[in-house]
N, C-alpha and C. Protein backbone atom coordinates (compact mmCIF):
# COMPACT_ATOMS: atom_id res chain seq x y z
N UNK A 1 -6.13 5.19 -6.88
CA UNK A 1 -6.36 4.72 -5.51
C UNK A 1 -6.66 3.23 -5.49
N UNK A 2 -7.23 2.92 -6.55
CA UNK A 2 -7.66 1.25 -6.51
C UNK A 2 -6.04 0.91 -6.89
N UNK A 3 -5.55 1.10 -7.40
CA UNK A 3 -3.48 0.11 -7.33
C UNK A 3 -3.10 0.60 -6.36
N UNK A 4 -3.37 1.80 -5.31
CA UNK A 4 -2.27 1.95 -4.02
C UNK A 4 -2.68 0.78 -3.64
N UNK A 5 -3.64 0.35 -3.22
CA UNK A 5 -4.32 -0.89 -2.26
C UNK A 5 -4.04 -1.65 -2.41
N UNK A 6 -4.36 -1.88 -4.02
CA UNK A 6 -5.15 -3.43 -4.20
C UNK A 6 -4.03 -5.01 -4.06
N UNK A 7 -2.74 -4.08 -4.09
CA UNK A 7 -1.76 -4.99 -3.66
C UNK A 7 -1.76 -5.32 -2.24
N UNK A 8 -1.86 -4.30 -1.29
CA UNK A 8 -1.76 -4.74 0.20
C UNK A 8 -3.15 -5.49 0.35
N UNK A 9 -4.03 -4.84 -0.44
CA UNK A 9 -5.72 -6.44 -0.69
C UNK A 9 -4.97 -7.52 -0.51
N UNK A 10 -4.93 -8.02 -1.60
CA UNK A 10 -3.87 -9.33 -1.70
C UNK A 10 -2.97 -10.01 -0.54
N UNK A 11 -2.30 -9.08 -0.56
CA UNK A 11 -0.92 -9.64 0.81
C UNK A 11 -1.43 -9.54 1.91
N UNK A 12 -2.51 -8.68 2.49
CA UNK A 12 -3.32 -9.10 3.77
C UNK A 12 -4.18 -10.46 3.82
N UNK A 13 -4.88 -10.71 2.69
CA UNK A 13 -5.79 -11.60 2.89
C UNK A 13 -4.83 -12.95 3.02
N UNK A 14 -3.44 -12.55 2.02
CA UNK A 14 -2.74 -13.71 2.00
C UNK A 14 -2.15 -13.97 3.67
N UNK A 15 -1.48 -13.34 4.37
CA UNK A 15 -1.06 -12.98 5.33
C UNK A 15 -1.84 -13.53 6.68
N UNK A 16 -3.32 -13.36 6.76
CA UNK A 16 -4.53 -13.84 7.33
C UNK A 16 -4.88 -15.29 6.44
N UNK A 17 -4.47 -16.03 5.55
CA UNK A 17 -4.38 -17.13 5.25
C UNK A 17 -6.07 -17.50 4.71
N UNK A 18 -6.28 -16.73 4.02
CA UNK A 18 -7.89 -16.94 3.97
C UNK A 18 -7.47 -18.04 2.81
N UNK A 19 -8.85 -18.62 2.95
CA UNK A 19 -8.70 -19.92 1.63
C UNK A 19 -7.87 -20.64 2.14
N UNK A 20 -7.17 -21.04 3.09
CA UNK A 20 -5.55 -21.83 3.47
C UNK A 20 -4.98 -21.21 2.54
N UNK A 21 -4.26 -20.38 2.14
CA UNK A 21 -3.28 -19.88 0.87
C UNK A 21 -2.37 -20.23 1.95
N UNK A 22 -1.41 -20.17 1.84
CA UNK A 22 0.42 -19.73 2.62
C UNK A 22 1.66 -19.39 2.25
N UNK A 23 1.02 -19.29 0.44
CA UNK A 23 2.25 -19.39 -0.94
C UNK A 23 1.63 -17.66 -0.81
N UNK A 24 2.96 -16.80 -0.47
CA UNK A 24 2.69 -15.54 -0.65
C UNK A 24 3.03 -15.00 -2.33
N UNK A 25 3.08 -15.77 -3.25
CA UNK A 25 3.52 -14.96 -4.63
C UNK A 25 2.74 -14.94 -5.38
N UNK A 26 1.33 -14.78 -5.28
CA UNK A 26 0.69 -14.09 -5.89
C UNK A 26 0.40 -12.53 -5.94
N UNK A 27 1.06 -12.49 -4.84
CA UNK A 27 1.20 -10.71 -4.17
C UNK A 27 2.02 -10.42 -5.82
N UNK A 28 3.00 -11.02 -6.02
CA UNK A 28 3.67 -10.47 -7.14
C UNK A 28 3.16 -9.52 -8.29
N UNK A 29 2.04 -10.06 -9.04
CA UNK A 29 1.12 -9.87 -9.98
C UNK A 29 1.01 -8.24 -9.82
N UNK A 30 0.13 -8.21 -8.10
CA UNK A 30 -0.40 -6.95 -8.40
C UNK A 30 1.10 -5.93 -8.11
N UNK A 31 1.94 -6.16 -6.90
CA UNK A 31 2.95 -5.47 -7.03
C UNK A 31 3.87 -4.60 -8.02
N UNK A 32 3.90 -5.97 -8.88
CA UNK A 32 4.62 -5.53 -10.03
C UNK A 32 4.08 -4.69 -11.27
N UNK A 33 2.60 -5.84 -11.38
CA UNK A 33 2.22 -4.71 -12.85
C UNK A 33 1.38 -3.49 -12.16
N UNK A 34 0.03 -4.19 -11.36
CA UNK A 34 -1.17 -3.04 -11.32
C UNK A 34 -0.46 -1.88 -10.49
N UNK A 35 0.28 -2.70 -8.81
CA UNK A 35 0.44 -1.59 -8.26
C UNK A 35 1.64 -0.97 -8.62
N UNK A 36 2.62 -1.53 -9.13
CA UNK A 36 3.72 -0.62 -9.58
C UNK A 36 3.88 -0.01 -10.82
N UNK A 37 3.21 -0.87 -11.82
CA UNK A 37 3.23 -0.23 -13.59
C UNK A 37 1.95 1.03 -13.52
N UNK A 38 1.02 0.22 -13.36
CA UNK A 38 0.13 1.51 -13.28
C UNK A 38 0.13 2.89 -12.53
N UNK A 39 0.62 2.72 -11.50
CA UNK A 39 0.64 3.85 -9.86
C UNK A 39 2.24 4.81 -10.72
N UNK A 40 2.98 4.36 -11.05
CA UNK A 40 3.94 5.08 -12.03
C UNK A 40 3.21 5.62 -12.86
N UNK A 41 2.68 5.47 -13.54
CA UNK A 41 1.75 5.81 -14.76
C UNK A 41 0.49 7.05 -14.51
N UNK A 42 0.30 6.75 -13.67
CA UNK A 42 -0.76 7.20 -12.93
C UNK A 42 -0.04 8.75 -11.95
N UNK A 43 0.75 8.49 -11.65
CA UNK A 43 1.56 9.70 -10.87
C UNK A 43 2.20 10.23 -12.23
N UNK A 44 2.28 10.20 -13.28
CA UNK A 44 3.14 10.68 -14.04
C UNK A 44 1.99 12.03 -14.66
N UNK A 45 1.06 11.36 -15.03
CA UNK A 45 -0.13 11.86 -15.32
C UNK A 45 -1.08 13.33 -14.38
N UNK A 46 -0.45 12.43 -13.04
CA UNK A 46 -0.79 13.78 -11.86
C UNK A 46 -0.14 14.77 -11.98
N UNK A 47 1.39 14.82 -12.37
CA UNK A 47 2.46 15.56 -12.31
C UNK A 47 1.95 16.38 -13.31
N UNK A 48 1.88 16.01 -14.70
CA UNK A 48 1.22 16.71 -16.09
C UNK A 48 0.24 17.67 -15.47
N UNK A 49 -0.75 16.95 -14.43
CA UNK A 49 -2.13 18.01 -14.25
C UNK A 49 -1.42 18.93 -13.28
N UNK A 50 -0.59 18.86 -12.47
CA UNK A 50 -0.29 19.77 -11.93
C UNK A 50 -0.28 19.50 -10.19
N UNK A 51 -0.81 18.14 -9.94
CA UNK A 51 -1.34 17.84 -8.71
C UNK A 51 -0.13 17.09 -8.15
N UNK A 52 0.43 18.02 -7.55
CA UNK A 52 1.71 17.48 -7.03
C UNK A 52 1.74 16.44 -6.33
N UNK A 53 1.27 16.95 -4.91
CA UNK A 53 0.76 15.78 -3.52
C UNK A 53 0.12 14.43 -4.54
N UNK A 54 -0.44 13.94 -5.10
CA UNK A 54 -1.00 12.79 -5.77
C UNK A 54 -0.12 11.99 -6.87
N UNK A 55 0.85 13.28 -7.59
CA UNK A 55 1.72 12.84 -7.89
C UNK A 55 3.19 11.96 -7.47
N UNK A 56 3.10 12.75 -6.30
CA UNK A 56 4.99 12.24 -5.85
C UNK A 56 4.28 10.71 -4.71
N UNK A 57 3.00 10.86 -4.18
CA UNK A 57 2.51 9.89 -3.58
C UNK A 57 2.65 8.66 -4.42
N UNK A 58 1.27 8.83 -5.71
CA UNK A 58 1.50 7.69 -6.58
C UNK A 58 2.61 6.95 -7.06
N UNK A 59 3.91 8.11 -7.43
CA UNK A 59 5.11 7.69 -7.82
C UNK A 59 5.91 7.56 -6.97
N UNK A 60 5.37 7.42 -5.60
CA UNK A 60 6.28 6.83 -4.62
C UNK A 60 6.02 5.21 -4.43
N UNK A 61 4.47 5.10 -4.23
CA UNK A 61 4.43 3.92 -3.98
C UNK A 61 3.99 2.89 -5.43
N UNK A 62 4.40 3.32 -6.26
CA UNK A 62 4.25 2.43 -7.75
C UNK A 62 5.77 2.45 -7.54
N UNK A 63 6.84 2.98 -6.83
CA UNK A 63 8.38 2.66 -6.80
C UNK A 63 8.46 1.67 -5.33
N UNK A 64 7.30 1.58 -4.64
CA UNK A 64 7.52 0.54 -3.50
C UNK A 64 6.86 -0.72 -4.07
N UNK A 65 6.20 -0.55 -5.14
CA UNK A 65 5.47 -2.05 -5.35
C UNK A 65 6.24 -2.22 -6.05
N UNK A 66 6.97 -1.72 -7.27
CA UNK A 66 8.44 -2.48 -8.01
C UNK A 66 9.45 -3.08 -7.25
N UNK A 67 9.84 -2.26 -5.92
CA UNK A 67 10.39 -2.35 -5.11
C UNK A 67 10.12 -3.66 -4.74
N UNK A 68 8.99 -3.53 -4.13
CA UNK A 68 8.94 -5.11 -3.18
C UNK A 68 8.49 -6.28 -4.05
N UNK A 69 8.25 -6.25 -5.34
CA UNK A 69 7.72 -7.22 -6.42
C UNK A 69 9.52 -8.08 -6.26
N UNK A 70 10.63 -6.99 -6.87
CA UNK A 70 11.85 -6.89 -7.20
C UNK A 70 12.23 -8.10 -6.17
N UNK A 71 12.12 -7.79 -4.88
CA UNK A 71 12.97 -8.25 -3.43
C UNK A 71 12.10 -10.09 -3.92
N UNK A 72 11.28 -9.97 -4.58
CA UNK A 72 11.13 -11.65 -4.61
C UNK A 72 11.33 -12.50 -5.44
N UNK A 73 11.27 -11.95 -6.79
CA UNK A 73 11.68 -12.45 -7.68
C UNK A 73 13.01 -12.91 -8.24
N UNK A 74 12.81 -14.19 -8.62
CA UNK A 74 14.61 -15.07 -8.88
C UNK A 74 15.34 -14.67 -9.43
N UNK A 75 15.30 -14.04 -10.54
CA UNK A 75 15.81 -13.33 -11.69
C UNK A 75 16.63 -12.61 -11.08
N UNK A 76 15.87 -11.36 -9.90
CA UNK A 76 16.98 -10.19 -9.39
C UNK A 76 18.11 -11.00 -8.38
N UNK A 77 17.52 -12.10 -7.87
CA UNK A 77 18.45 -12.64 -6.69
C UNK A 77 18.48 -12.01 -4.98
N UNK A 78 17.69 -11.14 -4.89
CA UNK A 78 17.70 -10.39 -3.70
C UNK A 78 17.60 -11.41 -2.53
N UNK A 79 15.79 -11.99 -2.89
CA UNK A 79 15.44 -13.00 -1.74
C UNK A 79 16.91 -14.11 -1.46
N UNK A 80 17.45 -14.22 -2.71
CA UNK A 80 17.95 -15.53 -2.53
C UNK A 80 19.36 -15.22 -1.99
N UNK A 81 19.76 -14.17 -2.00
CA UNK A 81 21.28 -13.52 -1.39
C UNK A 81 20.92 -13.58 0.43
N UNK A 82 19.81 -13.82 0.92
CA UNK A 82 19.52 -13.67 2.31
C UNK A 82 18.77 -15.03 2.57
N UNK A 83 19.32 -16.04 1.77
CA UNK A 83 18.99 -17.84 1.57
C UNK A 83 20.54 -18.56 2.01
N UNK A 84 20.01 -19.36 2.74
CA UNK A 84 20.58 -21.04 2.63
C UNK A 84 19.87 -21.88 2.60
N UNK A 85 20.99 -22.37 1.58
CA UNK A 85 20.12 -23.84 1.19
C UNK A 85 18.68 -23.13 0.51
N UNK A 86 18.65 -22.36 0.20
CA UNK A 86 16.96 -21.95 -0.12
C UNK A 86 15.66 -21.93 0.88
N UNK A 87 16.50 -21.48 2.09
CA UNK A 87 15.96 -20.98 3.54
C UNK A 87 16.15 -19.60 3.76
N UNK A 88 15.25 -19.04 3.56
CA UNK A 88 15.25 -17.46 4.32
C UNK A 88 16.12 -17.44 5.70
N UNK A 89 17.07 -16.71 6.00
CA UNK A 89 17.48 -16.15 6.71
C UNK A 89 17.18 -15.17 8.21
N UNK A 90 17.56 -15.15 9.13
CA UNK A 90 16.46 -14.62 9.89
C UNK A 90 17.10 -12.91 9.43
N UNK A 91 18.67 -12.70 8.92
CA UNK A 91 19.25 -11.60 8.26
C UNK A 91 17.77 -10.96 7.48
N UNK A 92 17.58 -11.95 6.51
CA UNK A 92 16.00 -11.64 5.12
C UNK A 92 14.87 -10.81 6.12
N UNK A 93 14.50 -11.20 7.05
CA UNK A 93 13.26 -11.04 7.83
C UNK A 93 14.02 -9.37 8.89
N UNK A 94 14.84 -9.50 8.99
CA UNK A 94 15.48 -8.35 9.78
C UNK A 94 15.54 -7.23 8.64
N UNK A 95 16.25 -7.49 7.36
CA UNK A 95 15.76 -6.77 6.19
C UNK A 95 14.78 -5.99 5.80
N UNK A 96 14.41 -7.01 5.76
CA UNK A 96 12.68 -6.34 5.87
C UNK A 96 12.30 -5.68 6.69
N UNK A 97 12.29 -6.04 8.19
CA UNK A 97 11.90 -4.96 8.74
C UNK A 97 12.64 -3.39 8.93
N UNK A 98 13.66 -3.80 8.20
CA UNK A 98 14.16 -1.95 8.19
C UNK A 98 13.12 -1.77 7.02
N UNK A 99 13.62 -2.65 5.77
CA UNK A 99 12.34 -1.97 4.66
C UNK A 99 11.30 -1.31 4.64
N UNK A 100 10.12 -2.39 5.22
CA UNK A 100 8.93 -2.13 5.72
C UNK A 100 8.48 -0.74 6.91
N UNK A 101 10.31 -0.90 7.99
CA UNK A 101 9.82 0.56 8.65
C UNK A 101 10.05 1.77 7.95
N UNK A 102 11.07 1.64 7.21
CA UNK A 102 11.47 2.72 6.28
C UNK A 102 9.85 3.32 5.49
N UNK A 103 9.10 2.57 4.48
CA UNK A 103 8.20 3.06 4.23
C UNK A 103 6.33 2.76 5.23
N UNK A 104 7.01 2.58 6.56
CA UNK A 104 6.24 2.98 7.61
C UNK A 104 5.96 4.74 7.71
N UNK A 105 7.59 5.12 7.89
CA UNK A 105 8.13 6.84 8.10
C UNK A 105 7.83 7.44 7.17
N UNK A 106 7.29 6.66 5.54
CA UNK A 106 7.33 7.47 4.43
C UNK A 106 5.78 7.94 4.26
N UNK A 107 5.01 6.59 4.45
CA UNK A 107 3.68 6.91 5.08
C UNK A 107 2.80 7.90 5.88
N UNK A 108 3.77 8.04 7.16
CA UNK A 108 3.40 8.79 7.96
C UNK A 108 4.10 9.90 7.43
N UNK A 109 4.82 10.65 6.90
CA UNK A 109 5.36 11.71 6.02
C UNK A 109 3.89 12.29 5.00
N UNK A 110 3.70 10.84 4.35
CA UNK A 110 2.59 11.26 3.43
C UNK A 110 0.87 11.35 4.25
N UNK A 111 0.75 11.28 5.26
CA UNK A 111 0.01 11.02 6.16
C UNK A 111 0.27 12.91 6.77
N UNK A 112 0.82 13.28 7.19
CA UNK A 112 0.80 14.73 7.53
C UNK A 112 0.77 15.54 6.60
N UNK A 113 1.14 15.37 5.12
CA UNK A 113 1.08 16.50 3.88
C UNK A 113 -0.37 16.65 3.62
N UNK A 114 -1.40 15.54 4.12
CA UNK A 114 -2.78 14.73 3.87
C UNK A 114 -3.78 15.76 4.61
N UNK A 115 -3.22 16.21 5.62
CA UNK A 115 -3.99 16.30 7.14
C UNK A 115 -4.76 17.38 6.55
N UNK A 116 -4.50 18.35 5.23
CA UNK A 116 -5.75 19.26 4.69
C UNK A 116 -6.65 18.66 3.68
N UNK A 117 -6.82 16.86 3.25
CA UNK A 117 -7.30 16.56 2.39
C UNK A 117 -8.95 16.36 2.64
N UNK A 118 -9.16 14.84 2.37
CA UNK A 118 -9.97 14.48 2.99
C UNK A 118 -10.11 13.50 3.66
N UNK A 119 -11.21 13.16 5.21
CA UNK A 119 -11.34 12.11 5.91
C UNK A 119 -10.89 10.72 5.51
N UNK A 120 -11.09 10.01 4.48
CA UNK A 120 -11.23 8.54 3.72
C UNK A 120 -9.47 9.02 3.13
N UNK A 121 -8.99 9.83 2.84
CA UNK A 121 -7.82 9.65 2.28
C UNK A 121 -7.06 9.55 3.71
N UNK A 122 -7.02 10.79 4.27
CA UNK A 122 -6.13 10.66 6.19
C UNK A 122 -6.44 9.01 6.47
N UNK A 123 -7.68 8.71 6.68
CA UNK A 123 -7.72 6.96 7.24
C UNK A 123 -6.97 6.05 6.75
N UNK A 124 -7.48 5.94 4.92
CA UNK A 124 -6.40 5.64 4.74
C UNK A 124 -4.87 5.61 4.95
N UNK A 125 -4.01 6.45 5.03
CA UNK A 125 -3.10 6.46 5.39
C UNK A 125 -2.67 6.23 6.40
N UNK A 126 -3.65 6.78 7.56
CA UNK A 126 -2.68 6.51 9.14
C UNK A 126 -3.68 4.79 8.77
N UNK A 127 -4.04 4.06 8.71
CA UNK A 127 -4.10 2.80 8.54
C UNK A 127 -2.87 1.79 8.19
N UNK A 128 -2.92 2.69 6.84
CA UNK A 128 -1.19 2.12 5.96
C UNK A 128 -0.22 2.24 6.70
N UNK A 129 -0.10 3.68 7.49
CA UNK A 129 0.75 3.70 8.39
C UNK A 129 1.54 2.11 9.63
N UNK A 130 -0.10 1.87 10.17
CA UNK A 130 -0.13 0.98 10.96
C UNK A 130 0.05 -0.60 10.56
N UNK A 131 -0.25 -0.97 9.17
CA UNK A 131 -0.12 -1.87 8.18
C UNK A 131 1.83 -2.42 8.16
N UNK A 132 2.29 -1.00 7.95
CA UNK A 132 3.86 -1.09 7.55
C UNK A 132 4.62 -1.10 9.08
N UNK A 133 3.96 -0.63 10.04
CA UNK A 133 4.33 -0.57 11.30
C UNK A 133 4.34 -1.82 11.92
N UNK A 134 2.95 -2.35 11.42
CA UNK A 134 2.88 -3.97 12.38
C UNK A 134 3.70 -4.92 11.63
N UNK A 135 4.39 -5.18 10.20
CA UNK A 135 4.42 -6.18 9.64
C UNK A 135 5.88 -5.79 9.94
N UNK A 136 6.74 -4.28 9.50
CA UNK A 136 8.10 -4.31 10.15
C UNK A 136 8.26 -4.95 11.64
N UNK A 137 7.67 -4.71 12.74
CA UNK A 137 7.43 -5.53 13.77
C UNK A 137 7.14 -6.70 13.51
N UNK A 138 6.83 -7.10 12.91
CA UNK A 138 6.28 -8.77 12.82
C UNK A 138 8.14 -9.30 12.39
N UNK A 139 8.35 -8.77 11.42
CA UNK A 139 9.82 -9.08 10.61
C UNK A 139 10.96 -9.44 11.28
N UNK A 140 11.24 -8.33 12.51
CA UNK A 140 11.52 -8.40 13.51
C UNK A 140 11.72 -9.57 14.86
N UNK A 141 10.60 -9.84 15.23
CA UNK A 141 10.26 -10.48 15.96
C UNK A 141 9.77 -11.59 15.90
N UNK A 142 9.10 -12.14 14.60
CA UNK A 142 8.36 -13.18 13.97
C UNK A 142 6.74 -13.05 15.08
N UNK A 143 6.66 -12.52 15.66
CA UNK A 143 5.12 -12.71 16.09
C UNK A 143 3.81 -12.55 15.33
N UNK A 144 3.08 -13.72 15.19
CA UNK A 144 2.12 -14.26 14.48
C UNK A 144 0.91 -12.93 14.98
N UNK A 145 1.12 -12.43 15.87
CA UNK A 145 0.17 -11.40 16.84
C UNK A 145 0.03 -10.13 15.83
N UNK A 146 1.66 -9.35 15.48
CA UNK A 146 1.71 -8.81 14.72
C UNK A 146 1.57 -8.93 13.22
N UNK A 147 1.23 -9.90 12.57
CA UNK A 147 1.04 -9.87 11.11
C UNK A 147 -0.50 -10.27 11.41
N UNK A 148 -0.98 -10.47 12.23
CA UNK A 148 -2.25 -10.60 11.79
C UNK A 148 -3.31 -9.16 12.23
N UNK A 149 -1.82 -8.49 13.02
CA UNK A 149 -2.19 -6.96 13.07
C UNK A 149 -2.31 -6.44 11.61
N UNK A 150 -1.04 -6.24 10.95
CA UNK A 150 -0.94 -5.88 10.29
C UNK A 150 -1.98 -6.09 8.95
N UNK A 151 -1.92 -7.91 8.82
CA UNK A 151 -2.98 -7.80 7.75
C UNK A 151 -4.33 -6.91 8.37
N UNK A 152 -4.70 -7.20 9.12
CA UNK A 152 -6.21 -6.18 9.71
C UNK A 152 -6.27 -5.00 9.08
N UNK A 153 -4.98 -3.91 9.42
CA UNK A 153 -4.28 -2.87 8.93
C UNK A 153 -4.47 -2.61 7.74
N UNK A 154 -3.41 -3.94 6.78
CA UNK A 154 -4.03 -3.35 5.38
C UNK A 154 -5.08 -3.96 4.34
N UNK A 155 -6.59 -4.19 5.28
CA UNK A 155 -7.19 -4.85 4.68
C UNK A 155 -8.07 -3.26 5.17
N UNK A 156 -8.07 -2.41 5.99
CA UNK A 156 -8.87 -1.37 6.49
C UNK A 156 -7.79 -0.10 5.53
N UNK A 157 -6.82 -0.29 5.66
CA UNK A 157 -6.40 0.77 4.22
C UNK A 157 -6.80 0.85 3.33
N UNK A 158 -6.59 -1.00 2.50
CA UNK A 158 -7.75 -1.21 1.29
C UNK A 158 -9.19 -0.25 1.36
N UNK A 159 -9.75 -1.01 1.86
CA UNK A 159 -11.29 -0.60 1.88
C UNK A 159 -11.32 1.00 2.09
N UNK A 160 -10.39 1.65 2.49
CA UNK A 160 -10.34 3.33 2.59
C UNK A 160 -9.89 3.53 0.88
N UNK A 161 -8.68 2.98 0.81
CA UNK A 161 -8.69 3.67 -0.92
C UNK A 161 -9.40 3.17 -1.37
N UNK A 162 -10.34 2.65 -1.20
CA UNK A 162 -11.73 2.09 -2.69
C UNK A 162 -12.32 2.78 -2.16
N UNK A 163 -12.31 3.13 -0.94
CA UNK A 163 -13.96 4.22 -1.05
C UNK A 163 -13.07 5.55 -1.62
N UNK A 164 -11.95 6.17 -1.24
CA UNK A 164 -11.37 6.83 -1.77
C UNK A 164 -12.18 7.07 -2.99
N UNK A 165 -11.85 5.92 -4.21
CA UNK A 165 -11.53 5.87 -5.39
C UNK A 165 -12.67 6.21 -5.80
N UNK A 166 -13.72 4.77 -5.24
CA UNK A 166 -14.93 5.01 -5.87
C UNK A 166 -16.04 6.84 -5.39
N UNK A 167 -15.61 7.30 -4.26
CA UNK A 167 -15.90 8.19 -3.94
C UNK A 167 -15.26 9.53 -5.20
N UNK A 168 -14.75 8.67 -5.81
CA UNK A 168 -14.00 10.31 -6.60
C UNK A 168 -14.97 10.11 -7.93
N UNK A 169 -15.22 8.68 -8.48
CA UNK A 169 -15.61 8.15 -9.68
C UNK A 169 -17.32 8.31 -9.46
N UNK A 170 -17.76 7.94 -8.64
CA UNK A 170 -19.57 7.74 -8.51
C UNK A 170 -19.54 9.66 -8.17
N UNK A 171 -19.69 10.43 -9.05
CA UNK A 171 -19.88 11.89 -8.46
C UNK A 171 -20.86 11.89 -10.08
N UNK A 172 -21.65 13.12 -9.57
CA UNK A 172 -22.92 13.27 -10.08
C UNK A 172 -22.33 14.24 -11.68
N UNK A 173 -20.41 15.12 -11.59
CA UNK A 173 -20.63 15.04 -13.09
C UNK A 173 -19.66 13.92 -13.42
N UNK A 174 -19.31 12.74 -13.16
CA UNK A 174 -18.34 12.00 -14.02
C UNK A 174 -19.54 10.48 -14.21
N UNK A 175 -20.34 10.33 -13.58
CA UNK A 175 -21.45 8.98 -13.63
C UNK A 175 -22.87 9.24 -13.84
N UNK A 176 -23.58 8.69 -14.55
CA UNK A 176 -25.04 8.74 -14.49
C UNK A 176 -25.53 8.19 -13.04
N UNK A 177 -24.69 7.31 -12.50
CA UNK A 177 -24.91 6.28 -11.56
C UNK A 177 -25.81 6.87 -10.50
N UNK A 178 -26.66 6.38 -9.79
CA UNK A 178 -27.05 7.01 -8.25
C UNK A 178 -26.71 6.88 -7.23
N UNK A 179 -25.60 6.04 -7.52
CA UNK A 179 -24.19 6.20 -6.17
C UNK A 179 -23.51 7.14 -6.06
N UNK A 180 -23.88 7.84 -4.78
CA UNK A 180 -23.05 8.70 -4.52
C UNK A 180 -22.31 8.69 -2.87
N UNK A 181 -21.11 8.54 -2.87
CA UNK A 181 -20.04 8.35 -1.35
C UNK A 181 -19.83 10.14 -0.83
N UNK A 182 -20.41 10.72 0.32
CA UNK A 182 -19.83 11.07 1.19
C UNK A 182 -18.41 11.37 1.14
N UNK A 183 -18.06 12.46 0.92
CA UNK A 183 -16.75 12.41 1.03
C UNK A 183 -16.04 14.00 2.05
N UNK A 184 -15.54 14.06 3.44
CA UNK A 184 -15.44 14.99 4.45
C UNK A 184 -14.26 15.49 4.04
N UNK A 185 -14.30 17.22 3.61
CA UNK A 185 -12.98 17.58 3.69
C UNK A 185 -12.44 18.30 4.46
N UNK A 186 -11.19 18.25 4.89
CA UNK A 186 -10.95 18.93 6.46
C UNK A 186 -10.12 20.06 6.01
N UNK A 187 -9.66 20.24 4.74
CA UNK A 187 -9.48 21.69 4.55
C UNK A 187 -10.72 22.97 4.60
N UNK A 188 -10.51 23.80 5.20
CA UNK A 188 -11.67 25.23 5.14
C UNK A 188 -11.67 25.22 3.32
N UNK A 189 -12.94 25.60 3.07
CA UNK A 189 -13.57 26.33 2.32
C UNK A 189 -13.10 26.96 1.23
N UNK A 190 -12.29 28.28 1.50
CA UNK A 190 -11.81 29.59 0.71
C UNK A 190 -10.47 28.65 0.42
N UNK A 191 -9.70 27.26 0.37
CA UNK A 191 -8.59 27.17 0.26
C UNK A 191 -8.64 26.44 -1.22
């Protein structure tokens, strides 16, 4: 749960321009290795235990952070096939927003398989949901309104998969710790 995020961490804060940043490629880093090498790795491992739903999730979106690491980097040529002169295209930005809505729908897909999990995981997601929703709109349209939706979006996804995470890790048999997170599950009981 800390690599679903910790990339949209990044690209929101970048996105919201904190620090003056405006050079979005540091997003790369986590895209490529944490959230895509690991979240592969990590779903592969779910699959072994048997935990399907966590599995095909993780190994969906460790295939969207390769994915979108891929679309920037020079080497593949993607960004630069939707360049002149080494100008993005408004084609590039229309791109994207099919991209971005595409795993808007995939979200909200994984967002209803959820609806028996728990509270902090559902938020998460219909958040992410709204994250991939505002920034395909932003892509679209270029409105500054919508990406600073969106970063909002996935800076409140973030903070759901860390409590997620840390909510799974601070439990009384895996930590000595005396942190312990609350965690609501909306499946009944006997299931």
């Amino acid at each position: 749960m800390l690599a679903f995020r910790s990339g949209v961490l990044c690209e929101s804060l970048l996105i919201l321009h904190v620090g003056d940043v405006y050079t979005p490629n540091l997003v790369l880093v986590f895209a490529t290795f944490y959230g895509g090498i690991s979240q592969t790795l990590v779903g592969m491992w779910e699959m072994f235990l048997g935990n399907t739903f966590t599995a095909t999730l993780f190994l969906t979106y460790g295939g969207f952070y390769l994915s979108y690491g891929a679309i920037y980097l020079p080497q593949i040529g993607i960004a630069a096939a939707y360049s002149v002169d080494g100008v993005l295209t408004d084609e590039f930005h229309h791109a994207m927003g099919i991209y971005l809505g595409v795993w808007c729908l995939i979200t909200f897909l994984f967002t209803l398989g959820a609806l028996r999990t728990t509270i902090p995981t559902i938020f998460t997601l219909v958040v992410a949901v709204g994250n991939f929703g505002s920034l395909s709109v932003n892509a679209f349209t270029g409105s500054s309104q919508f990406a600073t939706i969106g970063g909002v979006f996935g800076l409140l996804a973030s903070f759901g998969s860390f409590y997620c995470a840390m909510s799974s890790l601070w439990t009384q048999q895996t930590t000595l710790s005396y942190i312990r997170l609350p965690v609501l599950s909306i499946a009944p009981s006997n299931v």
